[in-house]
C-alpha atoms as a PDB file:
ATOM      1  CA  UNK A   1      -4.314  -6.885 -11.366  1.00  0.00           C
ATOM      2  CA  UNK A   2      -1.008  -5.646 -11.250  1.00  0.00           C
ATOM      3  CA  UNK A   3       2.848  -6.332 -10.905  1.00  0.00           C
ATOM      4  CA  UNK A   4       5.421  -7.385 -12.886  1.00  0.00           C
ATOM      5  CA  UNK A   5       7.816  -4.478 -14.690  1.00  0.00           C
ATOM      6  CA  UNK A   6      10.512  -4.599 -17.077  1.00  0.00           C
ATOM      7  CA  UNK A   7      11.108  -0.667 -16.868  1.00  0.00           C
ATOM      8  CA  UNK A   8      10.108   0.096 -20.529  1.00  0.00           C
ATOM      9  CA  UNK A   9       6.065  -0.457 -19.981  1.00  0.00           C
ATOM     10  CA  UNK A  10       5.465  -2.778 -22.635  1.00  0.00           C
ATOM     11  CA  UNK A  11       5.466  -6.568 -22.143  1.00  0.00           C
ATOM     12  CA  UNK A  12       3.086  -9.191 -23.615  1.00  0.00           C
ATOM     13  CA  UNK A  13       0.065  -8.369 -22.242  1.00  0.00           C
ATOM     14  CA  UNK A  14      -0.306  -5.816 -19.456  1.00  0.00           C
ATOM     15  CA  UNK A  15      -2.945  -3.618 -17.303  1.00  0.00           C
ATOM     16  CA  UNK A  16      -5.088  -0.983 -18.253  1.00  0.00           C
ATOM     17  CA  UNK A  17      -7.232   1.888 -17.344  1.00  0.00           C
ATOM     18  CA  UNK A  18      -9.874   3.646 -14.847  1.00  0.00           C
ATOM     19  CA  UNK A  19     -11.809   6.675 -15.388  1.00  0.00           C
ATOM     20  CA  UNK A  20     -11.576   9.614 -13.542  1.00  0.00           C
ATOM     21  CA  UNK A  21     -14.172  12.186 -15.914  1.00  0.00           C
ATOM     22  CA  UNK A  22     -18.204  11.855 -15.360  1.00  0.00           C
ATOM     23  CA  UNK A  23     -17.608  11.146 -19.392  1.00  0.00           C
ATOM     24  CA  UNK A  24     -17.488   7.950 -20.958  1.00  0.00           C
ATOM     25  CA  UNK A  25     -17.342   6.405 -24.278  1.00  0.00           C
ATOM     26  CA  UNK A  26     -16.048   2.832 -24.227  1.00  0.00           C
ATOM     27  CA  UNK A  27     -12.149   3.945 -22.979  1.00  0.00           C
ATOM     28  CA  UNK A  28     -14.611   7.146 -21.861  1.00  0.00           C
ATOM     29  CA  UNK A  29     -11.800   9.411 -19.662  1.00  0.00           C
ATOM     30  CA  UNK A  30      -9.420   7.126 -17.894  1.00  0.00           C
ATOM     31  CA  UNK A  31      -6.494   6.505 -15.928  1.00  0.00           C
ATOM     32  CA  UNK A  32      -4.419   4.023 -17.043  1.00  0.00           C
ATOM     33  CA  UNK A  33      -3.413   2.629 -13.184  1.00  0.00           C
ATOM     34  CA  UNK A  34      -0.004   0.438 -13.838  1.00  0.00           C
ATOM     35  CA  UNK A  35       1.424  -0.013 -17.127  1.00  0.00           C
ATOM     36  CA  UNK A  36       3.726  -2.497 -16.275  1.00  0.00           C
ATOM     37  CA  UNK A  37       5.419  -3.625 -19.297  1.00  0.00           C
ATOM     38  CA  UNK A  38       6.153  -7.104 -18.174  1.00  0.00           C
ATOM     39  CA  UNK A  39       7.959  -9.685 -20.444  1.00  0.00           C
ATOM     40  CA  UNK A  40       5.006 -12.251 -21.019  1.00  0.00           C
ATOM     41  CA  UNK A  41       2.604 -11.466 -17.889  1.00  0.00           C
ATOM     42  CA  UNK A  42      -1.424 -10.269 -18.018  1.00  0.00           C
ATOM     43  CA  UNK A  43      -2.728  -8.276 -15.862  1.00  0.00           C
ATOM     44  CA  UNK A  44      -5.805  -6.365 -15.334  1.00  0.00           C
ATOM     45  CA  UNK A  45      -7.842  -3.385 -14.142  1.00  0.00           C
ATOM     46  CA  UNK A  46     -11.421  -2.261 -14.025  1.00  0.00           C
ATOM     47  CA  UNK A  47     -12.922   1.475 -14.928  1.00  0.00           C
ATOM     48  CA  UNK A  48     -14.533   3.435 -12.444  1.00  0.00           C
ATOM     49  CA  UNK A  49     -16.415   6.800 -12.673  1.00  0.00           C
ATOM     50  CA  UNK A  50     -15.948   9.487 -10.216  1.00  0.00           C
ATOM     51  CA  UNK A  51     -19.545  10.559  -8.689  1.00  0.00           C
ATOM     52  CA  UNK A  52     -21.307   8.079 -10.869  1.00  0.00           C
ATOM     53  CA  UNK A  53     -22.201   4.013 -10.642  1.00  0.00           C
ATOM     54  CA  UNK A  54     -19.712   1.847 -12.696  1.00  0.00           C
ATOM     55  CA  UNK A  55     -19.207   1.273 -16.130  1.00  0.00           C
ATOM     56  CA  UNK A  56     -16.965   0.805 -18.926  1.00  0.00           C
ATOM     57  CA  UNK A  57     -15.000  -2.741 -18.888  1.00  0.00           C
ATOM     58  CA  UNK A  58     -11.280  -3.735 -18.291  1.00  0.00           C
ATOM     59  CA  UNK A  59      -9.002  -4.258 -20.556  1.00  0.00           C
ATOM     60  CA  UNK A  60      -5.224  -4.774 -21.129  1.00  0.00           C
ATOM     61  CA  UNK A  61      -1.959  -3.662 -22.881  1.00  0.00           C
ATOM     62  CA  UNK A  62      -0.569  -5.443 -25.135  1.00  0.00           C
ATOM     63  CA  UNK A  63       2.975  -4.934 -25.720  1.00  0.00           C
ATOM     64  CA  UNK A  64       5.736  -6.850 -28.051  1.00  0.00           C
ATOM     65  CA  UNK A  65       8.648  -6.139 -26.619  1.00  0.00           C
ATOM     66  CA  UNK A  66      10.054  -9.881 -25.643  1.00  0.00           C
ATOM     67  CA  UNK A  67      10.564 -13.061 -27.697  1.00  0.00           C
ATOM     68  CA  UNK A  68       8.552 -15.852 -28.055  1.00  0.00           C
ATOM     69  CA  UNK A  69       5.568 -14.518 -27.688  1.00  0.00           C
ATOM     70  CA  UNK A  70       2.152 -15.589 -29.632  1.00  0.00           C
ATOM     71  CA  UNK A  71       1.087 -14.132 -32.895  1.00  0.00           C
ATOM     72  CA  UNK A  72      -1.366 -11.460 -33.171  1.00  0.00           C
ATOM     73  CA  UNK A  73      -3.471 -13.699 -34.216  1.00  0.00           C
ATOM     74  CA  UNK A  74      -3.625 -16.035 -31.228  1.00  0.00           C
ATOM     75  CA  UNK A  75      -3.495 -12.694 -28.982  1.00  0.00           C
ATOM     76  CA  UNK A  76      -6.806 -12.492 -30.248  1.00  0.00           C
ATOM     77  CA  UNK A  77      -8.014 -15.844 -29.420  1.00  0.00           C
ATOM     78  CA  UNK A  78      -6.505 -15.418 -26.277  1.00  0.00           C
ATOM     79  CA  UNK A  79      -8.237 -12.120 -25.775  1.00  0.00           C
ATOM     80  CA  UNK A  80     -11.833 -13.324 -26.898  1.00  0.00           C
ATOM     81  CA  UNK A  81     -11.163 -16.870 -24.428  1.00  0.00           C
ATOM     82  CA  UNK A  82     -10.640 -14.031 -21.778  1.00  0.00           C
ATOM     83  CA  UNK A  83     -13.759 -12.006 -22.616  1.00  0.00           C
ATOM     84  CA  UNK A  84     -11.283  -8.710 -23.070  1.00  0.00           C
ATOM     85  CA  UNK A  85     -12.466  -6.747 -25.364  1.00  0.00           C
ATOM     86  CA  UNK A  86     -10.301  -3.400 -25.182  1.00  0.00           C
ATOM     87  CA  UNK A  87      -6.873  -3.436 -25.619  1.00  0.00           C
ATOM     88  CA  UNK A  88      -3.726  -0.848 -25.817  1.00  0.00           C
ATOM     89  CA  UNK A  89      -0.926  -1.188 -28.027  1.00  0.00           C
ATOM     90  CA  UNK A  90       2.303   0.886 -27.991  1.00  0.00           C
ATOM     91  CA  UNK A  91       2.453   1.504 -31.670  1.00  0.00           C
ATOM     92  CA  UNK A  92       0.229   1.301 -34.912  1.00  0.00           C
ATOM     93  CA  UNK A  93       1.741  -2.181 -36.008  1.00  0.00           C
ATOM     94  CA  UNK A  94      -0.237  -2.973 -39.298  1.00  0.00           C
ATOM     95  CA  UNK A  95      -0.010  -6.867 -38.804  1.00  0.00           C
ATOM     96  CA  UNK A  96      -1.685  -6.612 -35.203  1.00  0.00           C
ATOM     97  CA  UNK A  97      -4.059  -3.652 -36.661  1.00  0.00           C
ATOM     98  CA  UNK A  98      -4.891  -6.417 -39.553  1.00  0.00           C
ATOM     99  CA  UNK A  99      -4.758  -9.147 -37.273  1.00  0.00           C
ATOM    100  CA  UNK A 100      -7.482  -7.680 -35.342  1.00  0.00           C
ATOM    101  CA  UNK A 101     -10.358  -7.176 -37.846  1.00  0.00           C
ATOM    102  CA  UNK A 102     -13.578  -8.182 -37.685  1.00  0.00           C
ATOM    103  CA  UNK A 103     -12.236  -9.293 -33.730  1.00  0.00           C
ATOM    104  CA  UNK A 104     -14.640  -6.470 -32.064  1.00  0.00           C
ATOM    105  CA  UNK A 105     -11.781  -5.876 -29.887  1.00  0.00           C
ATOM    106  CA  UNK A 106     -11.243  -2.533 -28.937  1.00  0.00           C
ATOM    107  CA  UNK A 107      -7.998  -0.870 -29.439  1.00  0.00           C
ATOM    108  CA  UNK A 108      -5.867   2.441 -28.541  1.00  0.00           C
ATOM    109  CA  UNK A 109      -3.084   2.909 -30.774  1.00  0.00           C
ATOM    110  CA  UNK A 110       0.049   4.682 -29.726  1.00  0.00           C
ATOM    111  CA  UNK A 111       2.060   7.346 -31.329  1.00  0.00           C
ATOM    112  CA  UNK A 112       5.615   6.752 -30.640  1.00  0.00           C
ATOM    113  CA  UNK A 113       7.464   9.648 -28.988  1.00  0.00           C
ATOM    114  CA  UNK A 114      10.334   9.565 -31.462  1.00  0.00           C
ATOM    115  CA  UNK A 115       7.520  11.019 -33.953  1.00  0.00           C
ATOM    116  CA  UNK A 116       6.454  13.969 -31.765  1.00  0.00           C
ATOM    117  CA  UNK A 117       8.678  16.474 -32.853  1.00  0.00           C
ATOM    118  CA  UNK A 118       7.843  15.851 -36.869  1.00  0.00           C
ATOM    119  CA  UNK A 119       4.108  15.571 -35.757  1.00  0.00           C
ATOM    120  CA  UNK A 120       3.946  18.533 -33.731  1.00  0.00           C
ATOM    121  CA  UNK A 121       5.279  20.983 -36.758  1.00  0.00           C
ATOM    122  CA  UNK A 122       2.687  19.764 -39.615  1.00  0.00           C
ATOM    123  CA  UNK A 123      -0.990  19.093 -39.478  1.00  0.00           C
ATOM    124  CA  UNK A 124      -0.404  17.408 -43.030  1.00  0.00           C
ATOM    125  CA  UNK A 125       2.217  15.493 -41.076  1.00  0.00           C
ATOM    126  CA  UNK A 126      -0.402  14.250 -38.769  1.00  0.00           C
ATOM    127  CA  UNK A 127      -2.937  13.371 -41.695  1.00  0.00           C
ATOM    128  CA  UNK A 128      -0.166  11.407 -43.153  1.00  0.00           C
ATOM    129  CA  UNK A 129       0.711   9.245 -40.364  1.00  0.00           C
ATOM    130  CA  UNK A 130      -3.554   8.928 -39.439  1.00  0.00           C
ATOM    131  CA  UNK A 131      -4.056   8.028 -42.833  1.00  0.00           C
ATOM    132  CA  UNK A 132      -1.204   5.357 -42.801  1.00  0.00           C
ATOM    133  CA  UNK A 133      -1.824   3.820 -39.331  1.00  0.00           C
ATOM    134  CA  UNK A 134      -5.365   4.752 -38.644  1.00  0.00           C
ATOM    135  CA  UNK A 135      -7.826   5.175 -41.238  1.00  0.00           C
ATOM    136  CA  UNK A 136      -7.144   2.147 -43.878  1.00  0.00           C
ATOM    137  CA  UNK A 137      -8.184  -0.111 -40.757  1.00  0.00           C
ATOM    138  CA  UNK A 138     -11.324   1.310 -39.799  1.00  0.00           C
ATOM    139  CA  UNK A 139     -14.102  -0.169 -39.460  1.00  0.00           C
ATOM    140  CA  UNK A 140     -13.456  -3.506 -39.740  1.00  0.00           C
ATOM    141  CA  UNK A 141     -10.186  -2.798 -37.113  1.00  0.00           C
ATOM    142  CA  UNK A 142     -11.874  -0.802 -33.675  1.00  0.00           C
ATOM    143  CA  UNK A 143      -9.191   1.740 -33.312  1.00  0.00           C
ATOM    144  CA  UNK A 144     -10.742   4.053 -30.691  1.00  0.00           C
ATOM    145  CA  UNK A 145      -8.323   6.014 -29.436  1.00  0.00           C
ATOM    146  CA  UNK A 146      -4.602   7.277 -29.952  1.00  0.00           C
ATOM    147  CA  UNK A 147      -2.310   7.736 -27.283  1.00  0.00           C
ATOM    148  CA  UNK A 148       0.089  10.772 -28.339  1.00  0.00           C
ATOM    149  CA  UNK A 149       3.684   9.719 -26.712  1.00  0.00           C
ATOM    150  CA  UNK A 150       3.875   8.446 -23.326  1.00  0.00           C
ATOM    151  CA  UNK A 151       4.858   9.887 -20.317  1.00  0.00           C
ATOM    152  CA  UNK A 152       6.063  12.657 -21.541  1.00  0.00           C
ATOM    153  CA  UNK A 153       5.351  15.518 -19.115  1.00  0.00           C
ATOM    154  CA  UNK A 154       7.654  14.987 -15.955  1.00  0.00           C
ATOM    155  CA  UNK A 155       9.692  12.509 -18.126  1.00  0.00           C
ATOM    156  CA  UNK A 156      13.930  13.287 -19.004  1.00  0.00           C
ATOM    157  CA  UNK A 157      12.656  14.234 -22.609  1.00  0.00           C
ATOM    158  CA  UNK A 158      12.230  17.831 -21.695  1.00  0.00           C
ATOM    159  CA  UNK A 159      12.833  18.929 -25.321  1.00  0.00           C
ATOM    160  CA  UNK A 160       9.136  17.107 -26.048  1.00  0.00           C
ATOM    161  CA  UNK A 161       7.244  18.707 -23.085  1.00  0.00           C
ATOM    162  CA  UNK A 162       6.505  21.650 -25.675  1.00  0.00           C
ATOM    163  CA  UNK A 163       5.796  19.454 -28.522  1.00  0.00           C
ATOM    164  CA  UNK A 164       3.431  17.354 -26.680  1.00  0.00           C
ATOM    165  CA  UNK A 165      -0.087  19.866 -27.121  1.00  0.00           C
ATOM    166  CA  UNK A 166       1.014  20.711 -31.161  1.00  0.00           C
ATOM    167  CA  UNK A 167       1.355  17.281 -31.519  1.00  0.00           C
ATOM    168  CA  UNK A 168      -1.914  16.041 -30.018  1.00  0.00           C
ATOM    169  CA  UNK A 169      -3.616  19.213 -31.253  1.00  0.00           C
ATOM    170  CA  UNK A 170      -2.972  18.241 -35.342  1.00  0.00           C
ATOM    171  CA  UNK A 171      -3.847  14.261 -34.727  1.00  0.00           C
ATOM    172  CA  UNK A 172      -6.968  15.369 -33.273  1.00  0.00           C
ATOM    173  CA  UNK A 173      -7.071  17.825 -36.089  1.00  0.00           C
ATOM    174  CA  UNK A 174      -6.451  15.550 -38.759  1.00  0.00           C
ATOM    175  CA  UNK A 175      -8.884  12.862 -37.584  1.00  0.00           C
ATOM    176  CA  UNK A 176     -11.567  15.956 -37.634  1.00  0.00           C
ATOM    177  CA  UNK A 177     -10.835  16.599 -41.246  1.00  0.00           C
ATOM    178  CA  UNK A 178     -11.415  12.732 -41.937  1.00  0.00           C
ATOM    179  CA  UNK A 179     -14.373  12.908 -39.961  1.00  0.00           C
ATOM    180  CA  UNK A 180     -12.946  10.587 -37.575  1.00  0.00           C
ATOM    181  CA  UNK A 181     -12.905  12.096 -34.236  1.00  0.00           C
ATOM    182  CA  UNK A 182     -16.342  11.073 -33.299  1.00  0.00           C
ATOM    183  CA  UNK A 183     -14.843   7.675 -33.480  1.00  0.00           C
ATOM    184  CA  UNK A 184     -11.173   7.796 -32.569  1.00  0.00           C
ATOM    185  CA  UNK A 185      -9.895   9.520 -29.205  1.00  0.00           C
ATOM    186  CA  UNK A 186      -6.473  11.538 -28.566  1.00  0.00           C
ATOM    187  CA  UNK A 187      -4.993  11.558 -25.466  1.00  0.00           C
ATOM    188  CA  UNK A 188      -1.468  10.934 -24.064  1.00  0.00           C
ATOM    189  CA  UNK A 189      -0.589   9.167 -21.020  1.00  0.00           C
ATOM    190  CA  UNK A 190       1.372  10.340 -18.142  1.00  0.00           C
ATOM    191  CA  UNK A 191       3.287   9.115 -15.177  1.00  0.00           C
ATOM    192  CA  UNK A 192       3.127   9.912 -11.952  1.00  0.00           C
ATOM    193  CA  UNK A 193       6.124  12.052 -12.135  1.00  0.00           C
ATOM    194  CA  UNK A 194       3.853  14.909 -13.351  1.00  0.00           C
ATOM    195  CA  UNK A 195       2.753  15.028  -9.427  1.00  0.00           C
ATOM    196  CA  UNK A 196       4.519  17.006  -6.610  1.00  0.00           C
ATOM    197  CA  UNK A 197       2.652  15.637  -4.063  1.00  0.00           C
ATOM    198  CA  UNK A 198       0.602  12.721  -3.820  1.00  0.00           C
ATOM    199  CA  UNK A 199       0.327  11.549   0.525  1.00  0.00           C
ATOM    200  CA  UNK A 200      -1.757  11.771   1.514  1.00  0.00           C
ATOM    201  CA  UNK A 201      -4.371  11.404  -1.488  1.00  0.00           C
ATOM    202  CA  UNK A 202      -6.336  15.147  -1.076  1.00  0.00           C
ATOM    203  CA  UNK A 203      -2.807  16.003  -1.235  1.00  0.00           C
ATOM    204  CA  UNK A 204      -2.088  15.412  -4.537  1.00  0.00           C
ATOM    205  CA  UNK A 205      -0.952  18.239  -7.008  1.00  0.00           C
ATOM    206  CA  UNK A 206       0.956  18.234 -10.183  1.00  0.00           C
ATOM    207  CA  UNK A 207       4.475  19.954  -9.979  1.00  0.00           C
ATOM    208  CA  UNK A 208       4.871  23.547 -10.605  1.00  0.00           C
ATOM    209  CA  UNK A 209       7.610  22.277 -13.649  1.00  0.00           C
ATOM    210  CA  UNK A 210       4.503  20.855 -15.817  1.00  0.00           C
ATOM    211  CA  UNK A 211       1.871  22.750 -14.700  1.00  0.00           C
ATOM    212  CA  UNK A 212       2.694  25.587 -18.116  1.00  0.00           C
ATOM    213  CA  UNK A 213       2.574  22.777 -19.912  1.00  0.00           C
ATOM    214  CA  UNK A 214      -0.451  20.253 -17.923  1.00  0.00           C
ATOM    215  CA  UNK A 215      -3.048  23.020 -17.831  1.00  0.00           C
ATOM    216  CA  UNK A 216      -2.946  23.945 -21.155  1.00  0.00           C
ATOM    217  CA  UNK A 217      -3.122  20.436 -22.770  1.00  0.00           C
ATOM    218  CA  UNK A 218      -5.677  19.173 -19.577  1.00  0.00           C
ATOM    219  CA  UNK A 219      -7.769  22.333 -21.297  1.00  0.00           C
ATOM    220  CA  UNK A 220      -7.577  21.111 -24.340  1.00  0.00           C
ATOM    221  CA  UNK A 221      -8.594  17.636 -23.520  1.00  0.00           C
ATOM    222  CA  UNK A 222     -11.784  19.062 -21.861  1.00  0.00           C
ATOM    223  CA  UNK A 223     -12.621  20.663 -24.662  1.00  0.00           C
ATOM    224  CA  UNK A 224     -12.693  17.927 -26.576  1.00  0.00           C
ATOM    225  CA  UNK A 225     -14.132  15.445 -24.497  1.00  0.00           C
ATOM    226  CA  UNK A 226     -10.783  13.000 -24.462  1.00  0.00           C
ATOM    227  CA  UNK A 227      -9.505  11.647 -21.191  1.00  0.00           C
ATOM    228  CA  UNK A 228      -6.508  12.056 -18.486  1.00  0.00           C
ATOM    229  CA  UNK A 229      -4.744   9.331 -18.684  1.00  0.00           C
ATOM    230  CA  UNK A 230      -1.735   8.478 -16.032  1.00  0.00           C
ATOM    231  CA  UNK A 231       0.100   5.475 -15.210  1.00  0.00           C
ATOM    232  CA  UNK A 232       0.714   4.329 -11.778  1.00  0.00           C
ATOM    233  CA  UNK A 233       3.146   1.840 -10.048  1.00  0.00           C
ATOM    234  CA  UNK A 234       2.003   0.564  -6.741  1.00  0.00           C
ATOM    235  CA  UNK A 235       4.782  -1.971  -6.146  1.00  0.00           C
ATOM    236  CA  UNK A 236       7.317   0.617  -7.578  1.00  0.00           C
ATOM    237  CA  UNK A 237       6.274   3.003  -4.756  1.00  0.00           C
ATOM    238  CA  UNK A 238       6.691   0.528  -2.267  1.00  0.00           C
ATOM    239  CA  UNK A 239      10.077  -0.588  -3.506  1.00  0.00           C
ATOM    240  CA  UNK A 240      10.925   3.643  -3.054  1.00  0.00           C
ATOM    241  CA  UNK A 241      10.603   3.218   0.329  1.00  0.00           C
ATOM    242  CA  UNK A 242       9.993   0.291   1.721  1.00  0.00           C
ATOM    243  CA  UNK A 243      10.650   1.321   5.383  1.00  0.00           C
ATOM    244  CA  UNK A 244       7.326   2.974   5.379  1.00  0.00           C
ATOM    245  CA  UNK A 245       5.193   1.448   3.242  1.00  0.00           C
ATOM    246  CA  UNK A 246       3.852  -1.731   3.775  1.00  0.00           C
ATOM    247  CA  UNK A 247       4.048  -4.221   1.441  1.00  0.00           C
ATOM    248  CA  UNK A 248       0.875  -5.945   1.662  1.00  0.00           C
ATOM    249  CA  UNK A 249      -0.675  -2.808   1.231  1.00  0.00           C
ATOM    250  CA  UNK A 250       0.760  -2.562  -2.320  1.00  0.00           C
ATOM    251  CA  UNK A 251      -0.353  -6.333  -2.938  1.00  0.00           C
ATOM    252  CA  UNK A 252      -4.036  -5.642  -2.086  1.00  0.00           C
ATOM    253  CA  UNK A 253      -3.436  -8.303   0.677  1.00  0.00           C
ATOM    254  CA  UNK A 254      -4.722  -7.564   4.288  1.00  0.00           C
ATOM    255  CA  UNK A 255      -3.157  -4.606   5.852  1.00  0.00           C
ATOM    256  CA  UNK A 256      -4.133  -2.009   8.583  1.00  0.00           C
ATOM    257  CA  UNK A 257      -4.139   0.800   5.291  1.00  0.00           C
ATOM    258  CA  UNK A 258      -3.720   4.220   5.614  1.00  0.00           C
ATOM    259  CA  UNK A 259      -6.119   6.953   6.773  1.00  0.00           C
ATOM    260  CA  UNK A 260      -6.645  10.512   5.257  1.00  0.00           C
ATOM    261  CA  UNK A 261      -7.615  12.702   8.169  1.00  0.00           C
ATOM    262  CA  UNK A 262      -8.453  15.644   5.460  1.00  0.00           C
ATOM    263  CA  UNK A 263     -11.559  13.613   3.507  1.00  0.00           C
ATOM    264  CA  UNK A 264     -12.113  11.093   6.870  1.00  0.00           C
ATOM    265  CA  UNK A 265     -11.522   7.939   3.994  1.00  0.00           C
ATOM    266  CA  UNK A 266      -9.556   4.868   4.621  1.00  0.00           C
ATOM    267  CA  UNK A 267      -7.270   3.300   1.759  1.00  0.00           C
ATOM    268  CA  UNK A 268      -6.888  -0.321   1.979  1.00  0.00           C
ATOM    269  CA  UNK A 269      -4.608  -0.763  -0.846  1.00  0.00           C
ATOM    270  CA  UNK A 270      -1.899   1.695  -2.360  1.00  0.00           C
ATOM    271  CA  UNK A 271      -3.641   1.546  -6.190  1.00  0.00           C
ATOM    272  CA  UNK A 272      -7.222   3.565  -4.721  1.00  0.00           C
ATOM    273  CA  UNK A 273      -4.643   5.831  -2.878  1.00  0.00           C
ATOM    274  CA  UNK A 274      -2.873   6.720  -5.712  1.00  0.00           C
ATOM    275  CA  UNK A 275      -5.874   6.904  -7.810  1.00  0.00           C
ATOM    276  CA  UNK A 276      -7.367   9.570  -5.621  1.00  0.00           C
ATOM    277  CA  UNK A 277      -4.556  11.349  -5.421  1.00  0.00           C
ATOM    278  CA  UNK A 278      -4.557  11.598  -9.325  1.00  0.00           C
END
């Protein structure tokens, strides 16, 4: 499920998503829990619903940023040996987009921060850039969703915190105007350095710094159906302080876990914790 990092979040192949929102289409409204880029490791995570059974399927990213690695096309054979059929990439590389046709594989594409800024002034911008990187793929490629940026809010970026809704506002704009937002999702992923508080879990809150920009785009999101997405680091939280946190309990190995007195539910493992808390 988890570990490995390389501190950019892309490696080969790394972990995906869970879903917080009662809706779901395929990547439905998720968390992503870890994003650990790690050079040349897979790992895994399943989607859950809040206040509904299970559903949805696991996935994994898959980032490039390493050498020797496989070619697309054996990423796919790889993926289909492994039964994954959802995957995240960290761009809108045509060779993996082509790579991928006809696969069935699900994939989120990613909108690189560096293009924020130019994105977030033009909706004809936005069309441009769908039109390149989205559109000439479908159907035979499953995009299904775009992630605008990555951890942006809470990030040292600053000057894209006000970009950030503009931005996701004219994708999602442009993929209406191509009738393609019944098939393609925007959403943008988040760390958890949006949150001010996250111990115990019915703690957690975002930080008053994002909240002018959180609640707006969070609204926006709700109105059009697309998810919340966050990353989370268990193993990073324990290596924050390691005094007080025990380790197994960040490696889903046997541990006393930790008790939250305000909702009377135990936590065996640091990734529910900080799930809850999201």
């Amino acid at each position: 499920m988890i570990w490995a990092r390389n501190g950019t979040g892309e490696g080969l192949l790394g972990m995906v998503w869970i879903l917080l929102m009662g809706w779901i289409r395929g990547y439905g409204a998720w968390i992503s829990r870890t994003h650990y880029r790690c050079e040349g490791c897979l790992t895994f995570s399943r989607p859950f619903v809040i206040a509904s059974a299970f559903t949805g399927t696991y996935g994994v990213n898959y980032g490039r940023i390493a050498d020797n690695i496989p070619r697309p096309e054996s990423v796919v054979t790889l993926m289909k040996a492994a039964k994954i059929m959802n995957t995240r990439i960290f761009d809108a590389d045509h060779e993996v987009l082509t790579d991928f046709k006809g696969s069935g594989i699900e994939i989120m594409v990613g909108l690189a921060d560096e293009f924020l800024r130019d994105i977030s002034m033009s909706e004809d911008r936005a069309m441009n850039w769908v039109k390149e990187n989205v559109e000439p793929f479908l159907p035979g490629t499953r995009i299904v969703g775009i992630a605008v940026g990555n951890e942006i809010l809470g990030g040292g970026k600053q000057e894209l915190w006000e970009v950030l809704l503009p931005a996701v506002k004219n994708v999602h704009n442009a993929l209406e105007r191509l009738q393609l937002a019944d098939k393609v999702q925007v959403s943008s992923p988040h760390s958890a350095a949006v949150f001010g508080a996250s111990y115990p879990p019915s703690a957690g809150e975002f930080k008053e710094s994002v909240m002018p920009y959180m609640k707006p785009l969070l609204e926006f999101f709700s109105q059009i159906k697309s998810p919340f997405y966050i990353n989370t680091y268990p193993f990073l939280a324990y290596i924050s302080d390691p005094d007080h946190i025990d380790l197994n309990y960040a490696l889903f190995k046997k541990n006393p876990g930790v008790y939250d007195q305000k909702t009377n539910l135990h936590y065996d493992n640091m990734f529910e914790a900080q799930i809850d808390a999201s």
